[in-house]
Each structure stands twice: as structure tokens, then as C-alpha cells.
PDB file of N, CA and C in Angstrom:
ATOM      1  N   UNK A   1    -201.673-151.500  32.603  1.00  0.00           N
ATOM      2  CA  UNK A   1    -202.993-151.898  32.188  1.00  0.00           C
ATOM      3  C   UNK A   1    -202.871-153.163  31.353  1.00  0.00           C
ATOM      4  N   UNK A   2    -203.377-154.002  31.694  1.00  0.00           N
ATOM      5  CA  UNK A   2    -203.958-155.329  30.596  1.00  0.00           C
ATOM      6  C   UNK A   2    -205.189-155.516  30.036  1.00  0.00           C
ATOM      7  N   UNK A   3    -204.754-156.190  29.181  1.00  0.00           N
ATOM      8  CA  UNK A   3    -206.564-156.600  28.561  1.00  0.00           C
ATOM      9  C   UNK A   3    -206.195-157.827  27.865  1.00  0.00           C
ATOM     10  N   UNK A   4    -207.333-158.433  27.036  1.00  0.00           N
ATOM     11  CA  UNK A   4    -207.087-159.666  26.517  1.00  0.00           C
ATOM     12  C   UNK A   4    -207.531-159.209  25.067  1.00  0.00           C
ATOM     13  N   UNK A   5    -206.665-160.167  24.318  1.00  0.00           N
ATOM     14  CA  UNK A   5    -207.214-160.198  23.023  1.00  0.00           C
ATOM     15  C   UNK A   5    -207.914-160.925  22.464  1.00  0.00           C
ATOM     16  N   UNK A   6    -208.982-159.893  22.042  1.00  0.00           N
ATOM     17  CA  UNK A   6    -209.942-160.512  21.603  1.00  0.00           C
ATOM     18  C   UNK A   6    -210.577-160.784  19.957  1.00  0.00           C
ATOM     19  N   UNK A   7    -209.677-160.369  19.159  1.00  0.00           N
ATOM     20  CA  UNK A   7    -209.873-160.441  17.721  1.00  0.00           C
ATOM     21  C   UNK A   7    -208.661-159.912  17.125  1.00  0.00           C
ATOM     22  N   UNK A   8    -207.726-160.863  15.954  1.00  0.00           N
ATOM     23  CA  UNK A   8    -206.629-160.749  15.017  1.00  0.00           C
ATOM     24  C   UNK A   8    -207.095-160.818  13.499  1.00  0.00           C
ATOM     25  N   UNK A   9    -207.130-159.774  12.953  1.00  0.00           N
ATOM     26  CA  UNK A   9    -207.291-159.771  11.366  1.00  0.00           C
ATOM     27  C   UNK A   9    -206.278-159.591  10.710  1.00  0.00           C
ATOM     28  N   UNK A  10    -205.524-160.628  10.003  1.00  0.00           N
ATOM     29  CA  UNK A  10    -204.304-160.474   9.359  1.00  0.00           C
ATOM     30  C   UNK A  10    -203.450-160.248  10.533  1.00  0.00           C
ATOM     31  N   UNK A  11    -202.799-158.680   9.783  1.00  0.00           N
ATOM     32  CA  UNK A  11    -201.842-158.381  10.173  1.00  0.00           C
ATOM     33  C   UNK A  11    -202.151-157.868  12.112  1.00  0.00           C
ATOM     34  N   UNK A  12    -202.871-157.211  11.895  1.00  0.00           N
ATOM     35  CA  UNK A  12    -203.529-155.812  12.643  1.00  0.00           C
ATOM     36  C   UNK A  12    -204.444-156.870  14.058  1.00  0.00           C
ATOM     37  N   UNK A  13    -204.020-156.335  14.941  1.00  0.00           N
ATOM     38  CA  UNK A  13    -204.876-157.008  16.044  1.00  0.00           C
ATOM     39  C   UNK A  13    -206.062-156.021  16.677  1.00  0.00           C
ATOM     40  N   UNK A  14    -206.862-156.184  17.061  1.00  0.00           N
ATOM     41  CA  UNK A  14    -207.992-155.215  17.396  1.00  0.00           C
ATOM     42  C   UNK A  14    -208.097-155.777  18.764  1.00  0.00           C
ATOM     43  N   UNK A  15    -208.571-154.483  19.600  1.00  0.00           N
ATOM     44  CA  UNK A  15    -208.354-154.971  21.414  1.00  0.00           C
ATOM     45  C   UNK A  15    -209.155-153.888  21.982  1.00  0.00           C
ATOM     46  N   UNK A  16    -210.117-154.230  23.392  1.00  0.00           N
ATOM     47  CA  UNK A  16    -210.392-153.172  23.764  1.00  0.00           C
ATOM     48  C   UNK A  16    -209.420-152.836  25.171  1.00  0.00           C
ATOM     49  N   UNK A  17    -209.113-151.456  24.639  1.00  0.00           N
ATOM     50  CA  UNK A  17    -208.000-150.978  26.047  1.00  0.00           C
ATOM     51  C   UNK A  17    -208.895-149.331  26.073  1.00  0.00           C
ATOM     52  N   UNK A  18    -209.779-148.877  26.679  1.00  0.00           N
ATOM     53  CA  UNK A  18    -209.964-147.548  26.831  1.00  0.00           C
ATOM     54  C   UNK A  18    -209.193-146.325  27.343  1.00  0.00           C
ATOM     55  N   UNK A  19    -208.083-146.544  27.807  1.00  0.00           N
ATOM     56  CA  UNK A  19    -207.338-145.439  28.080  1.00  0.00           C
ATOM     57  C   UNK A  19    -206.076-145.736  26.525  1.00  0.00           C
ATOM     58  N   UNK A  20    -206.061-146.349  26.271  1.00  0.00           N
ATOM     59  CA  UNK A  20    -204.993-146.342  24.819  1.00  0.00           C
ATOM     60  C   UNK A  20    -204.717-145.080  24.525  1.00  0.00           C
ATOM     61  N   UNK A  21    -203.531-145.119  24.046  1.00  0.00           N
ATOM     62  CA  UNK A  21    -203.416-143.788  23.134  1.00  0.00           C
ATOM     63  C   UNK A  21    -202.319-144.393  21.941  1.00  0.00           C
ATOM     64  N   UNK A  22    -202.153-143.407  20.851  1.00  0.00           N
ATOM     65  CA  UNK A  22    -201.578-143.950  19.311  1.00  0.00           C
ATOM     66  C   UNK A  22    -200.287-143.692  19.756  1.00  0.00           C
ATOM     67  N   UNK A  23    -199.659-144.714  19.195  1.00  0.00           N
ATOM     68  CA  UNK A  23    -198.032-144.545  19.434  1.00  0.00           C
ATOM     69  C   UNK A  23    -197.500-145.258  21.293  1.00  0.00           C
ATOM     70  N   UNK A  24    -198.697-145.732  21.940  1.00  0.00           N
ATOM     71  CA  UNK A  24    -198.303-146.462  22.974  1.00  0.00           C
ATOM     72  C   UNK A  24    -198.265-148.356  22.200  1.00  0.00           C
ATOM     73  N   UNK A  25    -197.124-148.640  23.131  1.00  0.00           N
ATOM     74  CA  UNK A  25    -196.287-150.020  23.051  1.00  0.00           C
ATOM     75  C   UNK A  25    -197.110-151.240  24.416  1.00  0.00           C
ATOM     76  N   UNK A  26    -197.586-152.199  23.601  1.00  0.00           N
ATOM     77  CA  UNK A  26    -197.750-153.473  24.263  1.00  0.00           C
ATOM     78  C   UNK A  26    -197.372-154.708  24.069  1.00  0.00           C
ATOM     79  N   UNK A  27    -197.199-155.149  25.462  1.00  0.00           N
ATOM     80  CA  UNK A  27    -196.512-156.863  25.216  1.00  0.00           C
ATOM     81  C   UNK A  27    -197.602-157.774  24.549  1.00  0.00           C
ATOM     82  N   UNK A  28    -197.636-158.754  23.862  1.00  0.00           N
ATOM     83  CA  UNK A  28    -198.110-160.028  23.852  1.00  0.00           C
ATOM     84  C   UNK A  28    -197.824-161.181  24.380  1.00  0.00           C
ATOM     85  N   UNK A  29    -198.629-160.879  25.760  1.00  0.00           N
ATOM     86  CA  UNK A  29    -198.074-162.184  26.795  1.00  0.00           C
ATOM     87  C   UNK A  29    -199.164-163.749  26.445  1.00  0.00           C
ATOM     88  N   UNK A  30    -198.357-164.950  26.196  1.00  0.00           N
ATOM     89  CA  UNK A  30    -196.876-164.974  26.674  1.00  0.00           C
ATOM     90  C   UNK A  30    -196.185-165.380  25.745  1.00  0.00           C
ATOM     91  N   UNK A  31    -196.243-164.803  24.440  1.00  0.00           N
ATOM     92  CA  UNK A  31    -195.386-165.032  23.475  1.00  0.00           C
ATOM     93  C   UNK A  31    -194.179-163.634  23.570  1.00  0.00           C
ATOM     94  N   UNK A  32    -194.786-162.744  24.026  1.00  0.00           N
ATOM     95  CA  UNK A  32    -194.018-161.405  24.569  1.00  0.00           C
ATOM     96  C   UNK A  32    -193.389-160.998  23.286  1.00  0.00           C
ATOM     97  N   UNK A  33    -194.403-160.604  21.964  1.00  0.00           N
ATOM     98  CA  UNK A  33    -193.755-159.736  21.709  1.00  0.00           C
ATOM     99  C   UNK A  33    -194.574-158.364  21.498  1.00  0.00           C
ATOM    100  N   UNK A  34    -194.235-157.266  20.868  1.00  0.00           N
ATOM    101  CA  UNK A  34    -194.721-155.892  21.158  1.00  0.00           C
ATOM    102  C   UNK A  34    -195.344-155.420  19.546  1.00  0.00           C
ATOM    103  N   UNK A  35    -196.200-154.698  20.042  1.00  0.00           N
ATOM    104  CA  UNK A  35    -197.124-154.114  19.186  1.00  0.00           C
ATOM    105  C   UNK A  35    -197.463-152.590  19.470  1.00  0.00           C
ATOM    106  N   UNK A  36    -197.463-152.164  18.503  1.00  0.00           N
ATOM    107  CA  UNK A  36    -198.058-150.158  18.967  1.00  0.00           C
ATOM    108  C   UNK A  36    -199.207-150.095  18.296  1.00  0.00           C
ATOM    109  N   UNK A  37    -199.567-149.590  19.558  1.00  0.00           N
ATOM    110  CA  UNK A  37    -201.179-148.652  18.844  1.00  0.00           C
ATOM    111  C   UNK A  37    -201.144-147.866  17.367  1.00  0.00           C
ATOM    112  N   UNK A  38    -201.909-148.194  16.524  1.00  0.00           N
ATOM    113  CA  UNK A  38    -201.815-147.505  15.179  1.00  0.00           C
ATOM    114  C   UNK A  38    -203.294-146.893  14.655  1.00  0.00           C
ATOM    115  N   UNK A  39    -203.832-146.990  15.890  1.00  0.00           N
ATOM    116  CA  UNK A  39    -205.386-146.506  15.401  1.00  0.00           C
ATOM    117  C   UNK A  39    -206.326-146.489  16.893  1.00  0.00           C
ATOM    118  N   UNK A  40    -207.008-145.535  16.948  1.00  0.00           N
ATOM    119  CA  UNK A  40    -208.494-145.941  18.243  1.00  0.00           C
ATOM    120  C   UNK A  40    -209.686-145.661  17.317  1.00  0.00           C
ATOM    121  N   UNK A  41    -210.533-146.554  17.589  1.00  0.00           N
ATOM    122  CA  UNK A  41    -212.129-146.006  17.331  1.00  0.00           C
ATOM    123  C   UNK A  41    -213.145-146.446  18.847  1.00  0.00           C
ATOM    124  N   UNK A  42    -213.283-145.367  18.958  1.00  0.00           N
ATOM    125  CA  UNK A  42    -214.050-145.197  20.577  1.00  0.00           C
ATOM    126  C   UNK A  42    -212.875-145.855  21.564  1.00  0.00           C
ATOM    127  N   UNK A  43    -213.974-147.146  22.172  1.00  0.00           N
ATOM    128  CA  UNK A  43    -213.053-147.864  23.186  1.00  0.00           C
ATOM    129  C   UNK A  43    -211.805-148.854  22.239  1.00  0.00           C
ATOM    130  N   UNK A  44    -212.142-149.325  21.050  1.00  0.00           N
ATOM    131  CA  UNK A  44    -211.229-150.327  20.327  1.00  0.00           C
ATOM    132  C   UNK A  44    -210.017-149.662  20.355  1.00  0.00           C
ATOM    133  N   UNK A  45    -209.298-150.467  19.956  1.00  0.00           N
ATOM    134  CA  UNK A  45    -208.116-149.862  19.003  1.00  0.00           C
ATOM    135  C   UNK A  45    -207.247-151.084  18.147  1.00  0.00           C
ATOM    136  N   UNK A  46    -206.703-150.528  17.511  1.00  0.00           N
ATOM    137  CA  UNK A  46    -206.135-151.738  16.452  1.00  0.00           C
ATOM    138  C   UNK A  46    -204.329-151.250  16.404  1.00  0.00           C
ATOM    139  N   UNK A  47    -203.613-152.732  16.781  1.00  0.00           N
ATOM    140  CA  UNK A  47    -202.334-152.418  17.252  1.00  0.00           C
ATOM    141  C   UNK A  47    -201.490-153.457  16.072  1.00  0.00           C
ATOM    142  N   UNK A  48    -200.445-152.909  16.002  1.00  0.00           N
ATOM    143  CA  UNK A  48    -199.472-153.667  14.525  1.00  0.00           C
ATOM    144  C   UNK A  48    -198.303-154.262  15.302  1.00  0.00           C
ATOM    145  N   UNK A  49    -198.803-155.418  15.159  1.00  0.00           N
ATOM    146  CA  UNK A  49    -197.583-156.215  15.907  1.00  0.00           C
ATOM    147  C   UNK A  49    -195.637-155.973  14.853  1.00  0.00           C
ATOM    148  N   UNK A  50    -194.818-155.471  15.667  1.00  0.00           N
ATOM    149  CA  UNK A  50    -193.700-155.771  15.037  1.00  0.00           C
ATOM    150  C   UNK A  50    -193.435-157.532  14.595  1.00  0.00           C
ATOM    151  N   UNK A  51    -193.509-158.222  15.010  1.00  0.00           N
ATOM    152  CA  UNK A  51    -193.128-159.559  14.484  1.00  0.00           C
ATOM    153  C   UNK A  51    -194.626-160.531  13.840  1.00  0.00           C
ATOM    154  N   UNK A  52    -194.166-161.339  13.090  1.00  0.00           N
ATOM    155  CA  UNK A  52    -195.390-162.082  12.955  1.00  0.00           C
ATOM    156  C   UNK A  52    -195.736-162.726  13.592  1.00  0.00           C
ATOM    157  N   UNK A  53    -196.955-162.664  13.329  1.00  0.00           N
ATOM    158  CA  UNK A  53    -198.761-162.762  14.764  1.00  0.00           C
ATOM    159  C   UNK A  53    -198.889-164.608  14.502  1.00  0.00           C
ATOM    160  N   UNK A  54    -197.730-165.446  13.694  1.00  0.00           N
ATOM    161  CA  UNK A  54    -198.002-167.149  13.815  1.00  0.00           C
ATOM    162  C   UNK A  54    -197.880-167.476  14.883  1.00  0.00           C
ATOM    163  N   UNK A  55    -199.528-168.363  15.248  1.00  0.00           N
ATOM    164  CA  UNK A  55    -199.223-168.845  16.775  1.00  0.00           C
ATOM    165  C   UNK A  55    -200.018-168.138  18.167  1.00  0.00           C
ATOM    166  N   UNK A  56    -200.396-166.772  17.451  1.00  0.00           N
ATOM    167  CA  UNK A  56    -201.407-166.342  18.416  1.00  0.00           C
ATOM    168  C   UNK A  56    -202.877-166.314  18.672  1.00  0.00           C
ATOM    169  N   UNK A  57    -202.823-166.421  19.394  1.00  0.00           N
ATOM    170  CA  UNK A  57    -204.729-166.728  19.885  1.00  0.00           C
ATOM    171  C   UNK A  57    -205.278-165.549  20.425  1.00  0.00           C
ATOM    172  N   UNK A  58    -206.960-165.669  20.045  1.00  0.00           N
ATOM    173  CA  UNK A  58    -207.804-164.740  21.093  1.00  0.00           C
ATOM    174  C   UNK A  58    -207.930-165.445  22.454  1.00  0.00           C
ATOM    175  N   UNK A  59    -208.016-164.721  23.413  1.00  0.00           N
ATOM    176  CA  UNK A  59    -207.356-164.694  24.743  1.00  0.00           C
ATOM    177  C   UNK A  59    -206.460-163.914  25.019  1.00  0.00           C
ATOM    178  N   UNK A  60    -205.078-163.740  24.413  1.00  0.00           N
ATOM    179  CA  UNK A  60    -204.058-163.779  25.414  1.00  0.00           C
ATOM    180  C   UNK A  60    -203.700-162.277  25.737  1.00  0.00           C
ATOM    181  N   UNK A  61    -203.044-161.883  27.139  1.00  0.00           N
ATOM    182  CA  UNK A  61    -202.845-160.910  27.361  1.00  0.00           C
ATOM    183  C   UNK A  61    -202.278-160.158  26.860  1.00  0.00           C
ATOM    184  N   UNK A  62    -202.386-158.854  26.750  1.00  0.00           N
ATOM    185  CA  UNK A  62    -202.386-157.365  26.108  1.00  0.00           C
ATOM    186  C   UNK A  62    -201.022-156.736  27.723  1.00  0.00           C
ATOM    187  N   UNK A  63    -200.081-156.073  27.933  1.00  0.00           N
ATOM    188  CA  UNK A  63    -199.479-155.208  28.644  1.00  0.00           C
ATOM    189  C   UNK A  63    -199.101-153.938  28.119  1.00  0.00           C
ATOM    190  N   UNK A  64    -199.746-153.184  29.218  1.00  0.00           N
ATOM    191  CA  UNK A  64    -198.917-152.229  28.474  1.00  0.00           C
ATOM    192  C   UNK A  64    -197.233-151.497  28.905  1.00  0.00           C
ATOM    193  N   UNK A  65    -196.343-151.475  27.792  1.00  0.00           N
ATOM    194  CA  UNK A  65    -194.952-151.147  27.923  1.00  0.00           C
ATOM    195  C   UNK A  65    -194.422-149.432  27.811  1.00  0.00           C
ATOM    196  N   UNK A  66    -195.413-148.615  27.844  1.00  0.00           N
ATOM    197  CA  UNK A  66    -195.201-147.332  27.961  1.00  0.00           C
ATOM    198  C   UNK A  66    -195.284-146.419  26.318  1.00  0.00           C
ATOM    199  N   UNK A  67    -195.219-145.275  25.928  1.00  0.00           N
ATOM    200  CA  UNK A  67    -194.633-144.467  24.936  1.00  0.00           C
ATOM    201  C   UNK A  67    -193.797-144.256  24.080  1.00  0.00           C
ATOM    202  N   UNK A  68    -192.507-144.955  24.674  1.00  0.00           N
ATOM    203  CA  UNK A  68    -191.535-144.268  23.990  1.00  0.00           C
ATOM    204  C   UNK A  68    -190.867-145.414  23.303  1.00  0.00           C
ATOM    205  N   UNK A  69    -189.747-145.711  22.515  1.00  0.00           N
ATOM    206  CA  UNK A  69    -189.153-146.793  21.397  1.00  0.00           C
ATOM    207  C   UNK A  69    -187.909-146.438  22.324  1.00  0.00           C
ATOM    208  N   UNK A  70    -187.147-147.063  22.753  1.00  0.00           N
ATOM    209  CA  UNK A  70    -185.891-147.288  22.775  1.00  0.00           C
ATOM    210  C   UNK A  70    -184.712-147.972  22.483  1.00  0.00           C
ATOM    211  N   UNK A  71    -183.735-147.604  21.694  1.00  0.00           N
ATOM    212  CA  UNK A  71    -182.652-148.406  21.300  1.00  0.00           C
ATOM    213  C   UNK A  71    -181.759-148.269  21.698  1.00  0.00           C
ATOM    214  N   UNK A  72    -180.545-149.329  22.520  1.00  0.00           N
ATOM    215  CA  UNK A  72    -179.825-148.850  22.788  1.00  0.00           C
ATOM    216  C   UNK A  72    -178.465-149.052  21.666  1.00  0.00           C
ATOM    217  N   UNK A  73    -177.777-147.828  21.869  1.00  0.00           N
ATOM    218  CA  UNK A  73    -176.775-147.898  21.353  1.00  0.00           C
ATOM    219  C   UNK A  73    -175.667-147.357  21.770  1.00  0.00           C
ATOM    220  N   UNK A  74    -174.435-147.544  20.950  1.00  0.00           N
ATOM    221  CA  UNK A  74    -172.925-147.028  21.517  1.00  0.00           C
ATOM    222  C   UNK A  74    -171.826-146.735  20.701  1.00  0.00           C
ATOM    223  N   UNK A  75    -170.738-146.204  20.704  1.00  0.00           N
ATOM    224  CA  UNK A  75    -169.807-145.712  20.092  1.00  0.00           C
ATOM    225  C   UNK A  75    -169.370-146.809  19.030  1.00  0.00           C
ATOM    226  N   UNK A  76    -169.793-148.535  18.951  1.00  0.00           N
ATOM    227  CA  UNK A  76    -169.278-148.855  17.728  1.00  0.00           C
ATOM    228  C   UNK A  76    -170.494-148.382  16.149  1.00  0.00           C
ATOM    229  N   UNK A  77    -171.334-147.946  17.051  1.00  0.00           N
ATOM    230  CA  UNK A  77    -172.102-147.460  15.505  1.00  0.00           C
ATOM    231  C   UNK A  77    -171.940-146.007  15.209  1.00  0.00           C
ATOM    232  N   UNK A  78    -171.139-145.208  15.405  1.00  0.00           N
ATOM    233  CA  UNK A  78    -170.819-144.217  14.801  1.00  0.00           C
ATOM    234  C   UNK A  78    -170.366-143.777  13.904  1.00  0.00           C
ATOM    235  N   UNK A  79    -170.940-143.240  12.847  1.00  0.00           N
ATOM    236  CA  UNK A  79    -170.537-143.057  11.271  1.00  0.00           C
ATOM    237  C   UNK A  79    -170.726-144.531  10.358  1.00  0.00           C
ATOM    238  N   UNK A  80    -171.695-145.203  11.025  1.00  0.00           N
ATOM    239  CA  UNK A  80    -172.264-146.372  10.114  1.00  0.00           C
ATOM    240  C   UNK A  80    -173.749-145.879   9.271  1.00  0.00           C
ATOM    241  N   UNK A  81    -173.731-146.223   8.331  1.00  0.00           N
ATOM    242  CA  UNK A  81    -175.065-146.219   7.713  1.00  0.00           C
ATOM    243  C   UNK A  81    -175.754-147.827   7.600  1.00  0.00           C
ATOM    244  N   UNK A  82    -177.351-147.604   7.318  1.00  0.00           N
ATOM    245  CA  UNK A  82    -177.780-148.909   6.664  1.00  0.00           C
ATOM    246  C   UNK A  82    -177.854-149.341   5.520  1.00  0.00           C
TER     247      UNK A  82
END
């Protein structure tokens, strides 16, 4: 599903996507980076971009990247902390 964006306040971008749900992941094309749903009211919803939003416009496309967070990782981080 796509949509366009159509309003950025601060941090928080507001978009209408009607099938949204909280905790689903979208691209910001074509700067491509990703944002999760952190809220719906009716059809809106308001999504928190991981990186900063310098540089983006109303217009640009909304994708959506699925549910889930994935990281990959492997045996050199074992028994590391942050």
C-alpha cells in the first residue's frame, strides 16, 4: 500500500493510510527511510520517523514495509553488551 504525505509536524508525520495498523513499518520514498505507526485516529495516523525528517516534503510517498523489526545478527555479538 502507498499513500502520500501529506502533513509533517516536528517530529511526527501524519498520513492518511486506512488499513494502517500500530507497530506497522513504512518507507519514505525517495529519501527511503522508515517510520512506524505510533498512533491511528479514524483514517489518519501519525508515524515517527527513525531518522531525521531534514529535507522532507508533503508529497512524497508513504510504502508500506510490513510488521515486524528485523536485525540481523551473528556469533560475533555474543556476550556483548551496550
Amino acid at each position: 500500500m502507498k499513500a502520500r504525505l501529506p502533513i509533517s509536524a516536528g517530529t511526527i508525520i501524519k498520513a492518511r493510510l486506512p488499513k494502517a495498523r500500530i507497530g506497522a513499518f513504512y518507507k519514505i520514498e525517495p529519501s527511503q527511510r522508515l517510520a512506524e505507526v505510533i498512533a491511528i485516529d479514524e483514517d489518519e495516523v501519525f508515524l515517527l520517523p527513525f531518522e531525521h525528517i531534514s529535507g522532507m516534503y508533503c508529497g512524497q510517498w508513504l510504502s508500506y514495509q510490513g510488521e515486524e523489526f528485523k536485525i540481523r545478527v551473528g556469533d560475533e555479538l555474543l556476550g556483548r553488551t551496550g
